[in-house]
N, C-alpha and C. Protein backbone atom coordinates (compact mmCIF):
# COMPACT_ATOMS: atom_id res chain seq x y z
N UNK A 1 -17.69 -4.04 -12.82
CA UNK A 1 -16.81 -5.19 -12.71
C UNK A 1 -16.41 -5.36 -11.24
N UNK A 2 -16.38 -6.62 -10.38
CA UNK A 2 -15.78 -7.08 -9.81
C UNK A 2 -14.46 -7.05 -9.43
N UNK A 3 -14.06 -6.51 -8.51
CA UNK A 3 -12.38 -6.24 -8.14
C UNK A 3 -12.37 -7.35 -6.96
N UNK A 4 -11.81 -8.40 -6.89
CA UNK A 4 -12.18 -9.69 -5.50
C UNK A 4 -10.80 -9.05 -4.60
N UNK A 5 -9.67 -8.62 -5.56
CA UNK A 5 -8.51 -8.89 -4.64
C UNK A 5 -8.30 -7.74 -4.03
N UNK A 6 -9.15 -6.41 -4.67
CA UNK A 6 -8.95 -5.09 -3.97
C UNK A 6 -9.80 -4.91 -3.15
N UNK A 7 -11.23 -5.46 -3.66
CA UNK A 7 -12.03 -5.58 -2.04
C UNK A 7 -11.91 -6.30 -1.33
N UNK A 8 -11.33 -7.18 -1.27
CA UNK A 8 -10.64 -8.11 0.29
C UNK A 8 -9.53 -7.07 0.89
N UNK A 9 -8.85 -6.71 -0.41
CA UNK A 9 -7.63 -6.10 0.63
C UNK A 9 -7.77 -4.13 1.08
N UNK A 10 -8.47 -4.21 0.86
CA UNK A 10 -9.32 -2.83 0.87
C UNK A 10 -10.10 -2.46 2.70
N UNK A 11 -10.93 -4.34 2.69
CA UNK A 11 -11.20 -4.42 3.77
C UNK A 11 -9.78 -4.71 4.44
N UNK A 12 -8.99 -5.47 4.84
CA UNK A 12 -8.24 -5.88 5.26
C UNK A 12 -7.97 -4.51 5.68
N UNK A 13 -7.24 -3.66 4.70
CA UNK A 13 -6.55 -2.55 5.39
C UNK A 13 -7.40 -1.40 5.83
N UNK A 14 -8.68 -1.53 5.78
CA UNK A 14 -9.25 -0.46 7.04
C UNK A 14 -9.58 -1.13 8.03
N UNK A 15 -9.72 -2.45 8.16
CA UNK A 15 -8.78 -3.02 9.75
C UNK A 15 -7.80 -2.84 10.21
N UNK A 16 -6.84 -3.20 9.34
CA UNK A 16 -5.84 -2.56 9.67
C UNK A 16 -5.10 -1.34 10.41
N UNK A 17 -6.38 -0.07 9.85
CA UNK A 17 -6.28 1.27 10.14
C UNK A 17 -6.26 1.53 11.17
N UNK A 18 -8.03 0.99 11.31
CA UNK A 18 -8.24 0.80 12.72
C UNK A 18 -7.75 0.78 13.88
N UNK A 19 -7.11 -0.71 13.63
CA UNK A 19 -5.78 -1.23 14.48
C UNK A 19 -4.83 -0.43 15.24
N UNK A 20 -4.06 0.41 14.20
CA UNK A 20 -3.34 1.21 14.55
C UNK A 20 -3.73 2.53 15.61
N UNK A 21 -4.81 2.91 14.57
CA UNK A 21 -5.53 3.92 15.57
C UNK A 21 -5.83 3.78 16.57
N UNK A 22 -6.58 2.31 17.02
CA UNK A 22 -6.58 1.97 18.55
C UNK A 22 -5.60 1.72 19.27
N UNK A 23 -4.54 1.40 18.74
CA UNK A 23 -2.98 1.23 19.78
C UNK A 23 -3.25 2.35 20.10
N UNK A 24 -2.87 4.04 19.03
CA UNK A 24 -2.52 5.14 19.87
C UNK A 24 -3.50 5.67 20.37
N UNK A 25 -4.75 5.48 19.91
CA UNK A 25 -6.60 5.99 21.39
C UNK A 25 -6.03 5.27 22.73
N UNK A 26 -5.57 3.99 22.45
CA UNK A 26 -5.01 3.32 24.30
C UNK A 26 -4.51 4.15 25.06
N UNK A 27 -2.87 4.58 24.44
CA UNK A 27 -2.02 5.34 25.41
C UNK A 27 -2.69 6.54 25.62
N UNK A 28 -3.34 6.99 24.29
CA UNK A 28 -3.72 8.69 24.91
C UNK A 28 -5.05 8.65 26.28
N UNK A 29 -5.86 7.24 26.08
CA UNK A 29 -6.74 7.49 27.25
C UNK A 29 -5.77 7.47 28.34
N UNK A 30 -5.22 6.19 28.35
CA UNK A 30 -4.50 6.06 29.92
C UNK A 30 -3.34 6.87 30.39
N UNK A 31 -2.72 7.84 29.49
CA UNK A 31 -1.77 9.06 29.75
C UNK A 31 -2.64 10.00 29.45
N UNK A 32 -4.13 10.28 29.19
CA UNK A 32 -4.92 11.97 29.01
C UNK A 32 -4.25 12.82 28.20
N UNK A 33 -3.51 11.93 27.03
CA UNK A 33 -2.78 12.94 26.15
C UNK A 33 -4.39 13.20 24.95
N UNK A 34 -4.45 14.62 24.88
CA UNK A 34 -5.60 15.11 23.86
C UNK A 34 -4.73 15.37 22.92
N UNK A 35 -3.34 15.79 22.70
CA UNK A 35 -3.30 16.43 21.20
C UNK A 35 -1.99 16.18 21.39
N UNK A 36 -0.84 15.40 20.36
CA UNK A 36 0.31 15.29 20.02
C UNK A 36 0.31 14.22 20.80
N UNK A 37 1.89 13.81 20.94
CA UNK A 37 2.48 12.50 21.86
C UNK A 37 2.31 12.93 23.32
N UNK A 38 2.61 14.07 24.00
CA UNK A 38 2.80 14.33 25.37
C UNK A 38 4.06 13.86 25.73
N UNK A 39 5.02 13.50 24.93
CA UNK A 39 6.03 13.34 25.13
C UNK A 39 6.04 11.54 25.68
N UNK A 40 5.22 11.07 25.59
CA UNK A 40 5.65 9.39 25.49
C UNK A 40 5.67 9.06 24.62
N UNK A 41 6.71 8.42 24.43
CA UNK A 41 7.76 7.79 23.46
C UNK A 41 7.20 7.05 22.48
N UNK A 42 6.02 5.97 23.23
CA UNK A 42 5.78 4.81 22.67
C UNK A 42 4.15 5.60 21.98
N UNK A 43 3.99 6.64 22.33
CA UNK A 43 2.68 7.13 22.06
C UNK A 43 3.43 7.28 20.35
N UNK A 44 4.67 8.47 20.28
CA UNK A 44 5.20 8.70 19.01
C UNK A 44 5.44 7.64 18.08
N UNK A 45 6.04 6.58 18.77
CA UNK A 45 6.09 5.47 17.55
C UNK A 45 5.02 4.92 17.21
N UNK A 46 3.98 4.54 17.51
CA UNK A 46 2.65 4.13 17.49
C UNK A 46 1.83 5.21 16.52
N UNK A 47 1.80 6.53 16.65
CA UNK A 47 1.26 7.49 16.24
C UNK A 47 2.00 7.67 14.25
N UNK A 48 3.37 7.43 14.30
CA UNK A 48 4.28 7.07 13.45
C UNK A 48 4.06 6.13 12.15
N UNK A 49 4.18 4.94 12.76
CA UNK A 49 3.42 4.26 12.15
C UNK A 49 1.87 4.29 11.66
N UNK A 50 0.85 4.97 12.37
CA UNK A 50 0.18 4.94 12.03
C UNK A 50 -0.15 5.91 10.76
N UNK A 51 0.53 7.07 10.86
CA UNK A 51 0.81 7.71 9.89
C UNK A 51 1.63 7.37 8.49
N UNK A 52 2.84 6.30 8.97
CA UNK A 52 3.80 5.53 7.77
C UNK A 52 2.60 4.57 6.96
N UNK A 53 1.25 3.87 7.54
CA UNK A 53 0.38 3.71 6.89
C UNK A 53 -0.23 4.17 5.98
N UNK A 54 -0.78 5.46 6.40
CA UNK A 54 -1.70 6.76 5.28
C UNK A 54 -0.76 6.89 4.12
N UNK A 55 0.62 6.96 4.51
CA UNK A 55 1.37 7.51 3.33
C UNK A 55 1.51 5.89 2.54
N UNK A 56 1.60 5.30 3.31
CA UNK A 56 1.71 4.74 1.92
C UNK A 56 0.89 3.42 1.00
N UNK A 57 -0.25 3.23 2.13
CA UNK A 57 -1.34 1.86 1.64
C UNK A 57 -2.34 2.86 0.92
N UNK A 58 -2.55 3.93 0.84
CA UNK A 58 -3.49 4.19 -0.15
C UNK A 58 -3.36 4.26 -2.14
N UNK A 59 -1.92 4.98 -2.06
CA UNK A 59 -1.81 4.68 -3.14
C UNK A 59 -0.99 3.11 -3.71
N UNK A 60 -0.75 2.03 -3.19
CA UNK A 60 -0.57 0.81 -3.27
C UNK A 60 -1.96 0.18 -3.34
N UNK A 61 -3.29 0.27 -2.82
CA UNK A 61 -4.64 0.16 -2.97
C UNK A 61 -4.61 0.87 -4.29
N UNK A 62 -4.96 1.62 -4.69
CA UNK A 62 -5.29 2.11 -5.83
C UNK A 62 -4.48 1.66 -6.87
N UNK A 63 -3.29 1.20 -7.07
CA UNK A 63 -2.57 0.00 -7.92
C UNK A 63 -2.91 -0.92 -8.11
N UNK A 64 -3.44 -1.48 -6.84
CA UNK A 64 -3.86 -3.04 -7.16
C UNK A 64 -4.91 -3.02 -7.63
N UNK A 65 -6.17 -1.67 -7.56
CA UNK A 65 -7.44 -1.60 -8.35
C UNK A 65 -7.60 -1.90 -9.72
N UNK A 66 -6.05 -0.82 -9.84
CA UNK A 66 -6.05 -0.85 -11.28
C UNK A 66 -5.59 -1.62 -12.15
N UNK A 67 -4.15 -2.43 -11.58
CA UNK A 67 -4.12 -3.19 -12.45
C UNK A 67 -4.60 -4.84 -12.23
N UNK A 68 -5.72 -4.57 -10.99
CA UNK A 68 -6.97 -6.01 -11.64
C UNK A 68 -7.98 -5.33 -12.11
N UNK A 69 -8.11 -4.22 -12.21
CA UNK A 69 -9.15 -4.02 -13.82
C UNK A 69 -8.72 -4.40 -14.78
N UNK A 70 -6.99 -4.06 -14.88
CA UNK A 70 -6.61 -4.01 -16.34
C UNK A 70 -6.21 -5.79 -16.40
N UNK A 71 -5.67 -5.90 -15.57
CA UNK A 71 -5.56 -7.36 -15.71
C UNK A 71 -6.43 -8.68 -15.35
N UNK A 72 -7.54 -8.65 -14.24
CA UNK A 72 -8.40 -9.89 -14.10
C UNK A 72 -7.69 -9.99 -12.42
N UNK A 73 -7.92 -10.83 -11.77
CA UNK A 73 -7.61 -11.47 -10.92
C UNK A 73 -6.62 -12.74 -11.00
N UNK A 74 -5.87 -12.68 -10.01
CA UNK A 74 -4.55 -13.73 -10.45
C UNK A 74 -3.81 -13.67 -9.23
N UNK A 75 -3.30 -15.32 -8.98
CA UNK A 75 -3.00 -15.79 -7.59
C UNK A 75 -1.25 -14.57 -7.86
N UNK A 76 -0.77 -14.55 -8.45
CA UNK A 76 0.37 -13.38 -7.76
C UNK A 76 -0.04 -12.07 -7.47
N UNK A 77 -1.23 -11.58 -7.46
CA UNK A 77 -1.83 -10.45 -7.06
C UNK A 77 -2.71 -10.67 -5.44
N UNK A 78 -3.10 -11.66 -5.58
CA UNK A 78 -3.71 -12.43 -4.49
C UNK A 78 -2.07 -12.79 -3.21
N UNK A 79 -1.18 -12.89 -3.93
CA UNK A 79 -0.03 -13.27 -3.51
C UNK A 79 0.67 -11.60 -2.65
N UNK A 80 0.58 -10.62 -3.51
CA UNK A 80 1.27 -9.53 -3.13
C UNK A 80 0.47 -8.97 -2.21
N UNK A 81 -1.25 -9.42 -2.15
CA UNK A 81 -1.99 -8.54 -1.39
C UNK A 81 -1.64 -9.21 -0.10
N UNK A 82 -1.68 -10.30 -0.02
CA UNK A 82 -0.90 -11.17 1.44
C UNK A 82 0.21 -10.24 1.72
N UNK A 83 0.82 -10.32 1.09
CA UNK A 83 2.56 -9.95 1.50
C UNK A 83 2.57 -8.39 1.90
N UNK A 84 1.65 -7.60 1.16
CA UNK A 84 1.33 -6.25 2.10
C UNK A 84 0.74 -5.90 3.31
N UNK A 85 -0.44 -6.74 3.78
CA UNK A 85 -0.91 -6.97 4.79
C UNK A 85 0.19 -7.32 6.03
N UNK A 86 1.03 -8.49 5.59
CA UNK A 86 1.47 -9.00 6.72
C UNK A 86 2.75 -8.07 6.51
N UNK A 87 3.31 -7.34 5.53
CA UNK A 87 4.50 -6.19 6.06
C UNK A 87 3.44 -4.97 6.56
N UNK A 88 2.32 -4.43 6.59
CA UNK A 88 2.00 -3.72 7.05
C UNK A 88 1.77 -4.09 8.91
N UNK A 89 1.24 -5.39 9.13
CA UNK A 89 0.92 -5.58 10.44
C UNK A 89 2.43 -5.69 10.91
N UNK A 90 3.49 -5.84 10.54
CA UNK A 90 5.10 -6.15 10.54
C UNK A 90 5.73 -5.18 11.05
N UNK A 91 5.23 -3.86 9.76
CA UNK A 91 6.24 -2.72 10.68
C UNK A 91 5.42 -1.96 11.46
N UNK A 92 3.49 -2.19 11.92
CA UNK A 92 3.26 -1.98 13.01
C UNK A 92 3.76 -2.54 14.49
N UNK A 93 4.18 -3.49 14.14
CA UNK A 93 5.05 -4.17 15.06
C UNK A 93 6.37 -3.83 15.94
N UNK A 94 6.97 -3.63 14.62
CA UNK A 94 8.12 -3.03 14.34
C UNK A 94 8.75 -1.81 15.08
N UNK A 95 7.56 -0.78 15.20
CA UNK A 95 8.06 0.74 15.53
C UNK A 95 7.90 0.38 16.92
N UNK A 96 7.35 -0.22 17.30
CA UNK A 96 7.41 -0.26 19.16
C UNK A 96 8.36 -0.58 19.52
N UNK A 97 9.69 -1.00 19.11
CA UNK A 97 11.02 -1.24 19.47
C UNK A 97 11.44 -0.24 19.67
N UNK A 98 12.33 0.07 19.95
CA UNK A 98 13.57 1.12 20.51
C UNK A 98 14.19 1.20 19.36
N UNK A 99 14.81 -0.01 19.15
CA UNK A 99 16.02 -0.33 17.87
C UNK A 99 15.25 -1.05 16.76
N UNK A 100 16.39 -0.77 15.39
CA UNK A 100 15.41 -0.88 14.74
C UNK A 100 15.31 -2.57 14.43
N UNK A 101 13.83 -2.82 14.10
CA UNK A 101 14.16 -4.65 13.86
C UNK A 101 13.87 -4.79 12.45
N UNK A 102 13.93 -6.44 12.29
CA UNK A 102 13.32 -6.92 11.33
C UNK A 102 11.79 -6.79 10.81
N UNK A 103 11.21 -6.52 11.84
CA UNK A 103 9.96 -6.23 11.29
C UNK A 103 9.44 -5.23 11.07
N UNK A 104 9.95 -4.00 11.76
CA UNK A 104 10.32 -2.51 10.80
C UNK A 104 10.80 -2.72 9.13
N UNK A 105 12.00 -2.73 9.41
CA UNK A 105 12.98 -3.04 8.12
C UNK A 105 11.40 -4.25 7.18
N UNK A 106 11.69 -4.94 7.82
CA UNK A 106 10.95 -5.92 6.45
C UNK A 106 9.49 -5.63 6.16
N UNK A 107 8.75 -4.97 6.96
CA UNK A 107 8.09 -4.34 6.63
C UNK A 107 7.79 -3.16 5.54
N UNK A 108 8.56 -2.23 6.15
CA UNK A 108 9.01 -1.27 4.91
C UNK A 108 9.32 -2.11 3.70
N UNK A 109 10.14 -2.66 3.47
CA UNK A 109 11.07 -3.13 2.38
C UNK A 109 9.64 -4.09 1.81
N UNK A 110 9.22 -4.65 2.41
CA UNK A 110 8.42 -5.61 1.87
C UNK A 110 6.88 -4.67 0.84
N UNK A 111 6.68 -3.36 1.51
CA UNK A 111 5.61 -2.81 1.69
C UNK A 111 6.06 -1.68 0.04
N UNK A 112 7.74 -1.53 0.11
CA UNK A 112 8.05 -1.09 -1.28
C UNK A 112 8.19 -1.85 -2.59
N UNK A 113 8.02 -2.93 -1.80
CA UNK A 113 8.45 -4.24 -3.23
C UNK A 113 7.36 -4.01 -3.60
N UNK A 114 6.03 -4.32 -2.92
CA UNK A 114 4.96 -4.62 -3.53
C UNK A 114 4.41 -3.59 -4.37
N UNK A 115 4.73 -2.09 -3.58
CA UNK A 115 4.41 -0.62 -4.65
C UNK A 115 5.24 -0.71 -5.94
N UNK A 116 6.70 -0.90 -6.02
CA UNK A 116 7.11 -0.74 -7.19
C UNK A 116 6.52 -1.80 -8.29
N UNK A 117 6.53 -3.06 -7.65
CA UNK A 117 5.91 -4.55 -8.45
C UNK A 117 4.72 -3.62 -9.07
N UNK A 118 3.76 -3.41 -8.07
CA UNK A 118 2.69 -3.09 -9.07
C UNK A 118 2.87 -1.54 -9.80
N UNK A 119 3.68 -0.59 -9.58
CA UNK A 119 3.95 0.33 -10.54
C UNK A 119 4.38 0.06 -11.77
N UNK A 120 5.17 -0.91 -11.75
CA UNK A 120 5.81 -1.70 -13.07
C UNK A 120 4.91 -2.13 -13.79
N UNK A 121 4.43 -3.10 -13.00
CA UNK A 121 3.36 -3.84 -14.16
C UNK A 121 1.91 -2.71 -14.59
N UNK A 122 2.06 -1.69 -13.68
CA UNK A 122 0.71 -0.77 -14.25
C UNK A 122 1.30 -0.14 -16.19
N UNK A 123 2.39 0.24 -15.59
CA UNK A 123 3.43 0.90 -16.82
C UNK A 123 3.37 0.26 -18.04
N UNK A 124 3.78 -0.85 -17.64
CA UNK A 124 3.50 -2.34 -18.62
C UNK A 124 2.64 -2.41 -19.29
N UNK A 125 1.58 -2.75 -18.80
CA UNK A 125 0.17 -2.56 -19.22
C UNK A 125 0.28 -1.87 -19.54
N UNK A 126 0.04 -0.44 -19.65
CA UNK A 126 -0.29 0.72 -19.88
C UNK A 126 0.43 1.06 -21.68
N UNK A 127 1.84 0.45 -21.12
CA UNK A 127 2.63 0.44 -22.41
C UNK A 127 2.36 -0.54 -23.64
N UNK A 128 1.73 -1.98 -22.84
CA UNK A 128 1.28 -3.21 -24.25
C UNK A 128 -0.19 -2.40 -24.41
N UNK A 129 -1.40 -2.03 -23.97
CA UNK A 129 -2.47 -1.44 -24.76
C UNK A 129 -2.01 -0.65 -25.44
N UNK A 130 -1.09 0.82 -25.38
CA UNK A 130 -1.14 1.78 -26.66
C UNK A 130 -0.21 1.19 -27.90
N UNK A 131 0.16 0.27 -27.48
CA UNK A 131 0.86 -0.52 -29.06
C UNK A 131 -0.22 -1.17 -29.66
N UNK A 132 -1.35 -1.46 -28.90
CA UNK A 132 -2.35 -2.32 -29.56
C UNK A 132 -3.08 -1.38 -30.54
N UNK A 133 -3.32 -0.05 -30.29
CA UNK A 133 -3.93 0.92 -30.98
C UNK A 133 -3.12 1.54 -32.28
N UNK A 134 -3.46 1.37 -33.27
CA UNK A 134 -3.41 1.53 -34.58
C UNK A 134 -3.50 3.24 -34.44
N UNK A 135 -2.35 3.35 -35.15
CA UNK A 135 -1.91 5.20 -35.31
C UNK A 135 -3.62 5.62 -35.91
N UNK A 136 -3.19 7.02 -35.61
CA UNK A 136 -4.25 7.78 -36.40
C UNK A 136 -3.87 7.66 -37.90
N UNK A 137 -4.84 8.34 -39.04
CA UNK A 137 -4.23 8.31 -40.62
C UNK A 137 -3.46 8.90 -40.67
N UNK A 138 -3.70 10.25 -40.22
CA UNK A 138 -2.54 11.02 -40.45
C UNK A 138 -1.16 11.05 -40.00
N UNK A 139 -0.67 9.99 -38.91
CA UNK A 139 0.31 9.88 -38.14
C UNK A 139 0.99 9.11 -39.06
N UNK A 140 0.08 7.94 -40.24
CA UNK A 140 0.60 6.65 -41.07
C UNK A 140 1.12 7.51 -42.11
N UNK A 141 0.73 8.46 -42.72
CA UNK A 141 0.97 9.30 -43.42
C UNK A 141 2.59 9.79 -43.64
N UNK A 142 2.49 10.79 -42.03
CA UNK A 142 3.92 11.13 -41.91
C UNK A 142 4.97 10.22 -42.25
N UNK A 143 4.72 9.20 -41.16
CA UNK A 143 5.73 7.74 -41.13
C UNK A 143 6.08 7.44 -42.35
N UNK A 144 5.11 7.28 -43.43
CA UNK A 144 5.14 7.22 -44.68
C UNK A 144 6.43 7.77 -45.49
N UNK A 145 5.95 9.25 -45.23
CA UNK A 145 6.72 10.12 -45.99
C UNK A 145 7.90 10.79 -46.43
């Protein structure tokens, strides 16, 4: 089967990755930092984020796999995969501030809506199929009895 909205956004976010990774390959060529920040600042927030990524677009990818298997494709899924993208490019944005901004903050915030949204509706699902399944005999039995 066809997944349209997880392989667009699948690609999307190993551009994304990318992205990030090349901000912090920049500073480390032009400061010769090989291993950690070296103590620039902007190397850590950069490096930060790029890490606040790993933790948390992989398993938000694997949500949206699942529930357009379980569900089909559908413009509010098409809708949330937008809205993760652009809070992910948001609070890459974001951490290069000093203080914290809006596009930190709404990033994050935006980047948890979309994990819990689709945790919910996985649950959901998960919860309307085993009502669809007809007890075993012996379970009708007990109930019975």
């Amino acid at each position: 089967m066809l997944l349209p909205i997880t392989l667009t956004l699948g690609a999307a976010c190993a551009l994304l990755n990318m992205w990030l990774g090349i901000r912090c390959a920049r500073i480390r060529m032009s400061a010769s930092t090989l291993h950690g920040d070296g103590g620039n600042a902007l190397l850590a927030k950069r490096m930060r984020a790029h890490a606040n990524f790993t933790e948390y677009v992989p398993m938000t990818l694997i949500l949206f796999g699942l529930v357009e298997l379980a569900t089909g494709a559908s413009m509010w899924l098409w809708s949330a995969a937008l809205v993760l993208v652009v809070a992910r490019i948001g609070h890459g944005f974001g951490m290069d501030a000093d203080k914290p901004t809006i596009w930190r903050a709404g990033g994050a915030l935006l980047t948890w809506a979309v994990m819990i949204g689709l945790a919910v509706t996985a649950l959901y699902v998960a919860y309307d199929a085993t009502r669809a399944v007809p007890a075993p005999p012996a379970m009708a039995m007990i109930r019975q009895g």
